[in-house]
Protein backbone atom coordinates (compact mmCIF):
# COMPACT_ATOMS: atom_id res chain seq x y z
CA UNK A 1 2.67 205.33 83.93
CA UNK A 2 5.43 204.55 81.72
CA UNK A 3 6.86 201.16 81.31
CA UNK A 4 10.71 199.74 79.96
CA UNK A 5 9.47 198.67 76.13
CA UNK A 6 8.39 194.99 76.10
CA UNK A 7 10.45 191.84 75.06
CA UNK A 8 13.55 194.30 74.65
CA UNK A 9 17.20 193.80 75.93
CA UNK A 10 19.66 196.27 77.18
CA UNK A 11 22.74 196.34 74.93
CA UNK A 12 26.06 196.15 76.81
CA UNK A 13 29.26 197.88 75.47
CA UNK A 14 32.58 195.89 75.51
CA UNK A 15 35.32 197.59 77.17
CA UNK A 16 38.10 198.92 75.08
CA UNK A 17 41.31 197.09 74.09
CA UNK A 18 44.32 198.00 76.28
CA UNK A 19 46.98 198.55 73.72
CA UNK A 20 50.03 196.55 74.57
CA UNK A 21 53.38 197.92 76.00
CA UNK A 22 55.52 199.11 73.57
CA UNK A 23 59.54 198.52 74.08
CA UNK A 24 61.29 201.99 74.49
CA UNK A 25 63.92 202.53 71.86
CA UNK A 26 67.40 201.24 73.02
CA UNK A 27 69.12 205.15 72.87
CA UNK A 28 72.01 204.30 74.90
CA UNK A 29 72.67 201.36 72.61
CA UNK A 30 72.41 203.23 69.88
CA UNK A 31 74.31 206.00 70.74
CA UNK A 32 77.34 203.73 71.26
CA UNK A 33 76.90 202.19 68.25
CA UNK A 34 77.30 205.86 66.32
CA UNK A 35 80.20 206.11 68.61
CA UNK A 36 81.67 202.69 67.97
CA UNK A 37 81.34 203.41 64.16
CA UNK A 38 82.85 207.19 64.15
CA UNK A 39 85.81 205.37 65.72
CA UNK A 40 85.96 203.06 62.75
CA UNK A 41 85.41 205.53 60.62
CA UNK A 42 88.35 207.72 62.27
CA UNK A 43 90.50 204.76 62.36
CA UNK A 44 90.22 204.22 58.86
CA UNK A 45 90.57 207.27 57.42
CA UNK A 46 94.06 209.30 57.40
CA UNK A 47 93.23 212.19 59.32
CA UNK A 48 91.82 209.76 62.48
CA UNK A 49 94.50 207.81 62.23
CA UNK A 50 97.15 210.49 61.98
CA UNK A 51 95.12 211.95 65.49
CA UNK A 52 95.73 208.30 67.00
CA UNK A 53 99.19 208.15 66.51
CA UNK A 54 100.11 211.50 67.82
CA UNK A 55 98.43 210.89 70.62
CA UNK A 56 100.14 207.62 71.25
CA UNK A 57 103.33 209.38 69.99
CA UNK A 58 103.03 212.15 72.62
CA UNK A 59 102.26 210.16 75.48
CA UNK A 60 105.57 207.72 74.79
CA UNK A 61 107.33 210.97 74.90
CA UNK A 62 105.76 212.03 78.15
CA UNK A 63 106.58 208.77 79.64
CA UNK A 64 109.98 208.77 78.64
CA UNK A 65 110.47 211.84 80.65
CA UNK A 66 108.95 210.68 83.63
CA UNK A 67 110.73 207.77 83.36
CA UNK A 68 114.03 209.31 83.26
CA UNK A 69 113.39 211.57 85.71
CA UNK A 70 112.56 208.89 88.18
CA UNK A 71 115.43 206.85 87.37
CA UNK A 72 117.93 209.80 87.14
CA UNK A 73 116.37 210.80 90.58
CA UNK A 74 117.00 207.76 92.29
CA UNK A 75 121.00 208.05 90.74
CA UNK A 76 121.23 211.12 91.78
CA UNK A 77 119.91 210.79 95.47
CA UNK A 78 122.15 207.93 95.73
CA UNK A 79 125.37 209.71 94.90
CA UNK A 80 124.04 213.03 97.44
CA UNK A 81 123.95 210.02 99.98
CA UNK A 82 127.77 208.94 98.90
CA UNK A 83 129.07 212.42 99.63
CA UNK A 84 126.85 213.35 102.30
CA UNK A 85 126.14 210.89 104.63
CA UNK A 86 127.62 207.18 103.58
CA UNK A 87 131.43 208.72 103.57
CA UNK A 88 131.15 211.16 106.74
CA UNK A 89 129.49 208.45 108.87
CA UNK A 90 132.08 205.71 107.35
CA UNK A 91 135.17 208.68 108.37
CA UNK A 92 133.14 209.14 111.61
CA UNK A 93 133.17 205.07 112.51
CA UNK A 94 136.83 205.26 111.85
CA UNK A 95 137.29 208.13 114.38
CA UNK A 96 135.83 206.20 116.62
CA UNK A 97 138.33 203.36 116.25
CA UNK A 98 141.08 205.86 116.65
CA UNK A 99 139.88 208.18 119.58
CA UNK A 100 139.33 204.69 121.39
CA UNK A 101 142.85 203.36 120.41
CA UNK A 102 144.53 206.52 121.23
CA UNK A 103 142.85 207.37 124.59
CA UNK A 104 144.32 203.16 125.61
CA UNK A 105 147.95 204.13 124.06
CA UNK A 106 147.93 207.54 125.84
CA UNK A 107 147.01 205.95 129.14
CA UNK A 108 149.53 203.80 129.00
CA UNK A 109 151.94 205.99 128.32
CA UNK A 110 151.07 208.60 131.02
CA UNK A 111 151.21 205.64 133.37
CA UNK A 112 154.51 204.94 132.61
CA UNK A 113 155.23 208.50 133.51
CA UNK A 114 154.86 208.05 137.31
CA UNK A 115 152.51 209.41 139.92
CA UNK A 116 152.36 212.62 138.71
CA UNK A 117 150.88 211.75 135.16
CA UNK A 118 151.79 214.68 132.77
CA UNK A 119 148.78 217.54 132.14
CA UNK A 120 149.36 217.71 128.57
CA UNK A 121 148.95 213.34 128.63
CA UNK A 122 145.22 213.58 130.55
CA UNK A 123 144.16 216.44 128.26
CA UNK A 124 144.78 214.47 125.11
CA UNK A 125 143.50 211.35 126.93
CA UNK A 126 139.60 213.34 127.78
CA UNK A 127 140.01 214.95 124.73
CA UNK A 128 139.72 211.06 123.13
CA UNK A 129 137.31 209.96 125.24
CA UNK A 130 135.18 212.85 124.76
CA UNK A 131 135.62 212.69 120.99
CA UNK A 132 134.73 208.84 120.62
CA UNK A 133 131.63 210.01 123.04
CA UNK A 134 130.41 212.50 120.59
CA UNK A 135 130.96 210.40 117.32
CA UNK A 136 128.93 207.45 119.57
CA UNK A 137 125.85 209.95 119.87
CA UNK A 138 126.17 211.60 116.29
CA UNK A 139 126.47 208.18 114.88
CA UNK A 140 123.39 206.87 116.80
CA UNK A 141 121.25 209.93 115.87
CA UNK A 142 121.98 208.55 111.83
CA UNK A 143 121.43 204.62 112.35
CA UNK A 144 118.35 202.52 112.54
CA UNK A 145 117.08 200.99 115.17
CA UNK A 146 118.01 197.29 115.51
CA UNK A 147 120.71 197.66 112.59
CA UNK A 148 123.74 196.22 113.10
CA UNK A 149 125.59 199.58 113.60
CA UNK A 150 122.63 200.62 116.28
CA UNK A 151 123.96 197.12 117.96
CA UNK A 152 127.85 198.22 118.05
CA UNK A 153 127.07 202.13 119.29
CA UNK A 154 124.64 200.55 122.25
CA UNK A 155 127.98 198.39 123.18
CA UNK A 156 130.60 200.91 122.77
CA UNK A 157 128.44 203.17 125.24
CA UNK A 158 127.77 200.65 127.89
CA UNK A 159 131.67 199.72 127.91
CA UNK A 160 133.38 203.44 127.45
CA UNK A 161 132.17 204.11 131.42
CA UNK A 162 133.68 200.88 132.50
CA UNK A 163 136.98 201.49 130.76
CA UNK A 164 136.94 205.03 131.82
CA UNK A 165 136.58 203.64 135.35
CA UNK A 166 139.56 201.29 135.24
CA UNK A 167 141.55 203.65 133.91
CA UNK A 168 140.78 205.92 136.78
CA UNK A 169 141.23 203.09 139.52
CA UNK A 170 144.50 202.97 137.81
CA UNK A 171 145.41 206.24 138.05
CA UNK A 172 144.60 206.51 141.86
CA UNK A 173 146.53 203.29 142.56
CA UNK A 174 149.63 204.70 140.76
CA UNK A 175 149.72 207.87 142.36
CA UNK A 176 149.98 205.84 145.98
CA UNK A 177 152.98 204.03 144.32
CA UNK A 178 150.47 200.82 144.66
CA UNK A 179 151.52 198.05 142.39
CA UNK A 180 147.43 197.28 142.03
CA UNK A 181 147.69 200.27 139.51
CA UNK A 182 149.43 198.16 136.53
CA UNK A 183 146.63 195.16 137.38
CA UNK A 184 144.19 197.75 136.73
CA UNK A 185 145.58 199.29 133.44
CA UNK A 186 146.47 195.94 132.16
CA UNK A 187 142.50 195.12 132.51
CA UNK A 188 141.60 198.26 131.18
CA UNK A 189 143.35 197.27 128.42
CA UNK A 190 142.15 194.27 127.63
CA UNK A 191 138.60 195.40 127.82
CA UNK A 192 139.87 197.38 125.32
CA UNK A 193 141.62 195.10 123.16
CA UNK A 194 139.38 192.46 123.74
CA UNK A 195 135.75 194.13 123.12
CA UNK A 196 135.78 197.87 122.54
CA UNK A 197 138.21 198.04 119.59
CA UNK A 198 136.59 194.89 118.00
CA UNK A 199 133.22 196.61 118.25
CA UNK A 200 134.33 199.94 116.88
CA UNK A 201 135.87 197.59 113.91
CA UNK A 202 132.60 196.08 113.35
CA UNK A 203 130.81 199.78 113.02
CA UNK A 204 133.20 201.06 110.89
CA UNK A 205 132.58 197.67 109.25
CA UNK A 206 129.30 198.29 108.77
CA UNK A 207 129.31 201.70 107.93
CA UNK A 208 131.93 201.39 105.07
CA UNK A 209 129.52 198.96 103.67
CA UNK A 210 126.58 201.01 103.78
CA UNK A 211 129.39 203.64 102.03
CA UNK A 212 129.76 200.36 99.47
CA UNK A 213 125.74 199.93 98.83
CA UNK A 214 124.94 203.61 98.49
CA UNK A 215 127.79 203.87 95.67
CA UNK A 216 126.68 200.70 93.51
CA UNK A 217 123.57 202.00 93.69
CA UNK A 218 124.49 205.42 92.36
CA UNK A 219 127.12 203.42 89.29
CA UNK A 220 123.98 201.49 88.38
CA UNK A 221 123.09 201.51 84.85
CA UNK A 222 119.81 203.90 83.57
CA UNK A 223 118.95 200.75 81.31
CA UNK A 224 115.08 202.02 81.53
CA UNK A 225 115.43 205.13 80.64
CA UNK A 226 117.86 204.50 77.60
CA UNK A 227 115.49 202.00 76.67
CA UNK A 228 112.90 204.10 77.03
CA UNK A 229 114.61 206.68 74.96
CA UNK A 230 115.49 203.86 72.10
CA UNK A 231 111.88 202.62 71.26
CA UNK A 232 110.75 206.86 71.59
CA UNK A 233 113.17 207.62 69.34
CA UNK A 234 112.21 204.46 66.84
CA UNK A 235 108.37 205.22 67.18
CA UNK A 236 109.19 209.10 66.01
CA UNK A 237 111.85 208.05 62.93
CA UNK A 238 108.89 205.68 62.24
CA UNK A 239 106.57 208.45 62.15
CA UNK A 240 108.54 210.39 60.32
CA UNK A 241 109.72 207.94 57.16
CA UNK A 242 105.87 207.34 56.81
CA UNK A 243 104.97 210.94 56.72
CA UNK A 244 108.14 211.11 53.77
CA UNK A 245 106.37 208.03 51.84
CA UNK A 246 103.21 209.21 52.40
CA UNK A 247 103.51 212.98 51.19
CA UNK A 248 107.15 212.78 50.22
CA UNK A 249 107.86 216.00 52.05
CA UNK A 250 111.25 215.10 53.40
CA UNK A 251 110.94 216.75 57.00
CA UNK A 252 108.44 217.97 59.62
CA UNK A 253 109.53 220.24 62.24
CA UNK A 254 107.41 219.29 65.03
CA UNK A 255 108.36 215.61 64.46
CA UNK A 256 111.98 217.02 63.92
CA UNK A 257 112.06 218.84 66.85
CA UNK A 258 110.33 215.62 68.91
CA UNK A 259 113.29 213.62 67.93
CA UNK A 260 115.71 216.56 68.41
CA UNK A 261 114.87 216.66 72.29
CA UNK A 262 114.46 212.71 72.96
CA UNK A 263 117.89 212.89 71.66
CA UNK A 264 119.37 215.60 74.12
CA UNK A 265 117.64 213.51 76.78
CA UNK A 266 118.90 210.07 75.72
CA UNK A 267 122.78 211.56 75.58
CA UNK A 268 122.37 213.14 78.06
CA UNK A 269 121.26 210.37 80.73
CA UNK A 270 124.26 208.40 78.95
CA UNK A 271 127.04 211.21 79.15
CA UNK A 272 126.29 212.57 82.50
CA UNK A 273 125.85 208.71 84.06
CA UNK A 274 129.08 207.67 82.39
CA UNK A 275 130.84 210.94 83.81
CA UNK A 276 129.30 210.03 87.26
CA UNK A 277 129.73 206.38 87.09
CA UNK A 278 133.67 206.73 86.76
CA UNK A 279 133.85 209.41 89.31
CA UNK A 280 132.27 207.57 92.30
CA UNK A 281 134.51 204.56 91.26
CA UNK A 282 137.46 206.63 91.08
CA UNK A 283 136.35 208.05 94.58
CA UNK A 284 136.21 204.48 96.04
CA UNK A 285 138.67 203.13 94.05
CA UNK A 286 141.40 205.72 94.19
CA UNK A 287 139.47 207.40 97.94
CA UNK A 288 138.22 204.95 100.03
CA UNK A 289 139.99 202.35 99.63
CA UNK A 290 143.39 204.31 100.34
CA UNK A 291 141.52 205.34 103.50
CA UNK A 292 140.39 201.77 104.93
CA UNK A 293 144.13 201.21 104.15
CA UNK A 294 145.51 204.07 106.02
CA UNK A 295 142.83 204.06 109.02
CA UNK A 296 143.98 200.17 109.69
CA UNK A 297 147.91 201.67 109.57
CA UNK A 298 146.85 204.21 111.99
CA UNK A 299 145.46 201.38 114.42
CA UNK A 300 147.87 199.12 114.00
CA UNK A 301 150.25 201.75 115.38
CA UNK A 302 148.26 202.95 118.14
CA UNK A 303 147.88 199.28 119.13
CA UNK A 304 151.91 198.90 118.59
CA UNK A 305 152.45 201.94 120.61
CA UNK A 306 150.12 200.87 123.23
CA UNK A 307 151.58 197.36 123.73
CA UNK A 308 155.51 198.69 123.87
CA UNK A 309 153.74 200.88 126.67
CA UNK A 310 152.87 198.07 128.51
CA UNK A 311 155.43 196.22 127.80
CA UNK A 312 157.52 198.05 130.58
CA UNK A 313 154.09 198.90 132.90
CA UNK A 314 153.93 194.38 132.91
CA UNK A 315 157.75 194.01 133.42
CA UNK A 316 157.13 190.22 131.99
CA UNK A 317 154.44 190.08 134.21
CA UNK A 318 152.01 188.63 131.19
CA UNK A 319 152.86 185.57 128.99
CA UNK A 320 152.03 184.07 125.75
CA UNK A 321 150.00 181.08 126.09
CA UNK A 322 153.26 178.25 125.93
CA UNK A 323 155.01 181.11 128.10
CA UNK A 324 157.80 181.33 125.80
CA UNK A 325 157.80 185.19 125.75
CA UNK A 326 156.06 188.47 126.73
CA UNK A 327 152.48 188.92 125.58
CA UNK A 328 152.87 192.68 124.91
CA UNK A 329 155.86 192.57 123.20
CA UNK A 330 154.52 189.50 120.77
CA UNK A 331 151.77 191.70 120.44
CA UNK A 332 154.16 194.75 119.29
CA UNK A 333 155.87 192.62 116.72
CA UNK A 334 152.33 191.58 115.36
CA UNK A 335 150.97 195.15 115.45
CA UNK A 336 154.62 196.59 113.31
CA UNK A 337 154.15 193.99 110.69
CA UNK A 338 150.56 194.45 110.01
CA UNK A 339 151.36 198.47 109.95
CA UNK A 340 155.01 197.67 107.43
CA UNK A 341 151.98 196.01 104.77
CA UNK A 342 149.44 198.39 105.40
CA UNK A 343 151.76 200.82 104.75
CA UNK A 344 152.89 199.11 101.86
CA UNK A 345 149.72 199.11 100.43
CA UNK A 346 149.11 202.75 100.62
CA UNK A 347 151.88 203.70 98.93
CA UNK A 348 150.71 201.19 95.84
CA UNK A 349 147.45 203.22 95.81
CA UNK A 350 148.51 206.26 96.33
CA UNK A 351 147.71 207.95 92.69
CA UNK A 352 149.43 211.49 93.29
CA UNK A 353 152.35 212.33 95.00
CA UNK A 354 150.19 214.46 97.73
CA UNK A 355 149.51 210.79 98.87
CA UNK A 356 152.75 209.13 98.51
CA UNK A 357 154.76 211.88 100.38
CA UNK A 358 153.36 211.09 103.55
CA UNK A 359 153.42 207.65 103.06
CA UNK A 360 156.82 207.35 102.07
CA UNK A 361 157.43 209.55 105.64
CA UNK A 362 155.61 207.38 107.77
CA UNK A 363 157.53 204.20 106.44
CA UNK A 364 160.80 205.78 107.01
CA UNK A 365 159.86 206.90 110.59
CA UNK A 366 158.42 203.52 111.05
CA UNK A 367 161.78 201.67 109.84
CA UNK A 368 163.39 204.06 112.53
CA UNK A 369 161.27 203.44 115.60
CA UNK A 370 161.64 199.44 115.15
CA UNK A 371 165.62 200.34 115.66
CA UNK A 372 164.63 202.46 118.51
CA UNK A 373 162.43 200.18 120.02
CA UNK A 374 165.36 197.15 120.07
CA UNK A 375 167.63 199.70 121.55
CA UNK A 376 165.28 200.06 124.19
CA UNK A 377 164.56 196.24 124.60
CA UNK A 378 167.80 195.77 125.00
CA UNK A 379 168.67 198.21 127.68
CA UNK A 380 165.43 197.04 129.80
CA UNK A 381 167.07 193.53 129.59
CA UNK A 382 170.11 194.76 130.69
CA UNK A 383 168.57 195.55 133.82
CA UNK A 384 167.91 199.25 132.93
CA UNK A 385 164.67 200.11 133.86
CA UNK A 386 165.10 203.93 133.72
CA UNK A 387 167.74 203.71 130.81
CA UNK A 388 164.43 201.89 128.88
CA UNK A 389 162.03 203.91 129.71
CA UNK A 390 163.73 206.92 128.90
CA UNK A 391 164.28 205.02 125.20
CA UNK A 392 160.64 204.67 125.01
CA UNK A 393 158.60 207.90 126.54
CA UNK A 394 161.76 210.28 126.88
CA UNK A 395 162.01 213.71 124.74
CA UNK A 396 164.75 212.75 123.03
CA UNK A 397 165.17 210.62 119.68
CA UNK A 398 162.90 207.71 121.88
CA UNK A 399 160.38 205.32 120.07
CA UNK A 400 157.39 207.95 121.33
CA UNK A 401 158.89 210.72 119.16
CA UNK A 402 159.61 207.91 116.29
CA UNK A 403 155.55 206.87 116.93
CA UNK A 404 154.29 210.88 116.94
CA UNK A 405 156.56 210.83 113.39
CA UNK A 406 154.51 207.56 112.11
CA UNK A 407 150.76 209.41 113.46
CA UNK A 408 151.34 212.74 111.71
CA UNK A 409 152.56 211.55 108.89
CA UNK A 410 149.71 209.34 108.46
CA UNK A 411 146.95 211.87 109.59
CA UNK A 412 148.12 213.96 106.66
CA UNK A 413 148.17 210.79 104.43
CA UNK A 414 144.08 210.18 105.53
CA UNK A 415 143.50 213.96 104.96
CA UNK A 416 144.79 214.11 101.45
CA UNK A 417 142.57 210.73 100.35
CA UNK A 418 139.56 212.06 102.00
CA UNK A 419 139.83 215.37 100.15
CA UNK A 420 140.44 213.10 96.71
CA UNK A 421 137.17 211.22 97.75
CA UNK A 422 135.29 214.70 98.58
CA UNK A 423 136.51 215.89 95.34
CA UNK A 424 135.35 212.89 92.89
CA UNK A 425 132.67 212.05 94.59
CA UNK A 426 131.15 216.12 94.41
CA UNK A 427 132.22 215.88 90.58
CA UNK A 428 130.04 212.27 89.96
CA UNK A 429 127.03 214.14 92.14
CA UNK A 430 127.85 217.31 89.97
CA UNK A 431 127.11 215.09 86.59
CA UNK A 432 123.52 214.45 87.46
CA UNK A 433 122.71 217.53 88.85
CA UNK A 434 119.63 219.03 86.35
CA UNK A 435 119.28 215.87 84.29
CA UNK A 436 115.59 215.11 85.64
CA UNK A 437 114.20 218.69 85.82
CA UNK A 438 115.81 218.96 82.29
CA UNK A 439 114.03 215.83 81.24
CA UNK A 440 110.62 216.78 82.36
CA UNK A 441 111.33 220.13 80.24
CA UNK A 442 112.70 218.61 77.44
CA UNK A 443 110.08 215.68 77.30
CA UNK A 444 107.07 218.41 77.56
CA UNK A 445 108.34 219.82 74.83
CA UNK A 446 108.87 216.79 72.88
CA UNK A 447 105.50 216.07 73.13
CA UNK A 448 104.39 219.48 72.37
CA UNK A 449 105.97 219.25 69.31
CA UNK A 450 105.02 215.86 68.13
CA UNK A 451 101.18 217.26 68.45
CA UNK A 452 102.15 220.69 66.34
CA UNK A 453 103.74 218.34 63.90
CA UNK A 454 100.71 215.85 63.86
CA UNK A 455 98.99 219.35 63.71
CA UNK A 456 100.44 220.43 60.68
CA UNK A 457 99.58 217.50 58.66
CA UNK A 458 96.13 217.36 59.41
CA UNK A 459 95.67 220.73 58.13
CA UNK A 460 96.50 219.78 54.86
CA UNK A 461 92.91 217.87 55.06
CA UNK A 462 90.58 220.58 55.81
């Protein structure tokens, strides 16, 4: 039998220590640390900092192209917009104005040729209304919504069916011999006078200032990109004068060639803006103004025409408000003087003699159709009727051949300044045209070259 030894004690072993976390080494710290201090080490040292300012040096170059391009984009998009939109719409508003004028003076004036109205008067009366109908849709098609031409072209179409209507109520009643028919022109007229032709104004308004904005913004100065161009061009002379003091080499042909193309692009955006800058003035200037001249002549003679028309469809029937005269022929006397100083003006701004030709002929045949028109005044007040209106509608030397004088003469006038317009306003487009492709080529390579200059030095350190 076997026993545990007597009086003894079981030793008990102590558990071993558990050795205490240790921290992981801080690697990522470290590593930025190395980084951090290569940097320094780079940035103090010629070599690193030669890398730095290339880099900074090539990227100004970079953005001075973009910059240009951008700015020389928006220029160049403007002046597209003068010449091929802003002026055709403006030319279009005015043809409104005039098909609408002319369709009024041409009804009056078949009117006055009794009931059986003249084929060759209707066709040139549809062939206004259908004109003014077309120019309302094509100028809708190129406004926005809720713009103030948008508001004009919605009124002109609502009215031109009621006018059309009262001209046709006229017509009827005059081919009866019914006295109703005059009532009825005379309204038509003054829906005319009194809302149409103000509205067409107010598009042509409107457009012609839309003509206005697009130009300005096409003349405005490239004052980013030239500045642009200045402080790239300082940064690489800069870079240059320290390479000189630094190794006294006198040149380096990457930096050289750097400077070279900011250069082309900096005269460039200067010469071809200045070109285009006085060609879109001289187009407004010397174009459009000559035409918003000669399109308010043309009016004011339709609306003369119109109201020495009616003057003999009324027969005194309408008064001026103290009743001291007739209203149409007031309104004829207004009409000739504001077409004598619109004429007037032309002729000042006429710059060629292509424009002051027809100018000069459309005074002259205005001068003779006031002397007509007094003949014929003065034979209707003599009691005359036939004798008058043979003076004003007749074949012969009447005041409608003096009027057809004034219109052609004038037509040619406005086709001659819109051709001088066309003209200067394709040569300011023509300026701009490759500037920003050829300053995204030109600044690439700038900065090409500033890093194979940059380049060159640092071989000199290896």
């Amino acid at each position: 039998m076997t026993h545990p030894p007597s009086g003894g004690s079981q030793t008990l072993r102590a558990p071993d220590p558990v050795p205490a976390p240790t921290a992981a080494p801080a690697r990522p710290r470290a590593a930025r640390t190395v980084q951090v201090e290569r940097l320094r080490a780079a940035a103090t040292t010629e070599p690193g900092r030669l890398r730095i300012i290339g880099a900074v040096l090539a990227l100004l170059v970079v953005a001075f192209g973009a910059v240009t391009t951008l700015e020389i984009s928006q220029r160049a998009a403007a002046a597209d917009d003068v010449a091929g939109r802003s002026q055709p719409l403006s030319a279009d508003a005015a043809d409104v104005y005039r098909s609408l004028a002319d369709a009024d003076t041409t009804a009056a004036g078949g009117f006055l040729a009794g009931a059986q109205e003249p084929e060759a008067v209707r066709e040139r009366y549809r062939e206004d209304i259908e004109e003014a109908a077309r120019l309302l849709v094509k100028a809708s098609g190129n406004t926005e919504p809720g713009s103030a031409s948008s508001r004009e072209i919605a009124a002109l179409n609502k009215l031109l069916p009621v006018y059309t209507g009262l001209i046709e109520r006229a017509r009827a009643n005059n081919r009866q011999g019914l006295p109703l028919g005059g009532a009825y022109l005379r309204y038509a007229n003054r829906k005319m006078a009194g809302e149409m032709l103000p509205a067409a104004e107010r598009l042509y308004a409107a457009e012609t200032g839309r003509l206005e904005a697009d130009s300005a913004d096409a003349r405005r100065l490239p004052l980013l990109s030239v500045g642009a161009g200045i402080v790239v061009l300082g940064a690489l002379v800069w870079m240059q004068r320290r390479t000189y003091r630094r190794t006294n080499r006198v040149l380096n042909r990457g930096l050289l060639a750097a400077t070279a193309a900011a250069s082309v692009v900096v005269l460039w955006a200067v010469a071809g803006h200045t070109v285009a800058r006085a060609e879109l003035r001289a187009a407004m200037v010397h174009g459009q103004a000559s035409l918003d001249v000669l399109n308010d002549a043309r009016i004011s003679s339709l609306k003369a025409r119109a109201n020495e028309n009616l003057t003999l469809v009324a027969r005194g029937a309408v008064l001026t408000p103290d009743g001291s005269a007739d209203q149409y022929e007031a309104d004829y006397g207004t009409g000739m003087r504001t077409l004598e100083d619109r004429l007037g003006k032309a002729g000042r701004l006429a710059d060629d003699a292509g424009g002051k030709a027809p100018v000069a002929d459309a005074a002259e045949a205005v001068a003779q159709w006031q002397t007509r028109h007094r003949e014929a005044r003065a034979t209707d007040d003599r009691g005359d009727y036939d004798g008058a209106l043979e003076r004003v509608i007749g074949t012969g030397k009447s005041t409608g051949q003096s009027f057809r004088q004034v219109d052609t003469a004038l037509e040619k006038a406005l086709a001659h300044e819109e051709g001088e317009f066309a003209s200067a306003a394709k040569d300011g487009r023509g300026a701009l045209r490759g500037l920003p492709t050829g300053a995204v080529v030109l600044a690439v390579l700038g900065a090409a070259a500033v890093i194979a200059g940059v380049n060159r030095r640092l071989a000199e350190y290896r």
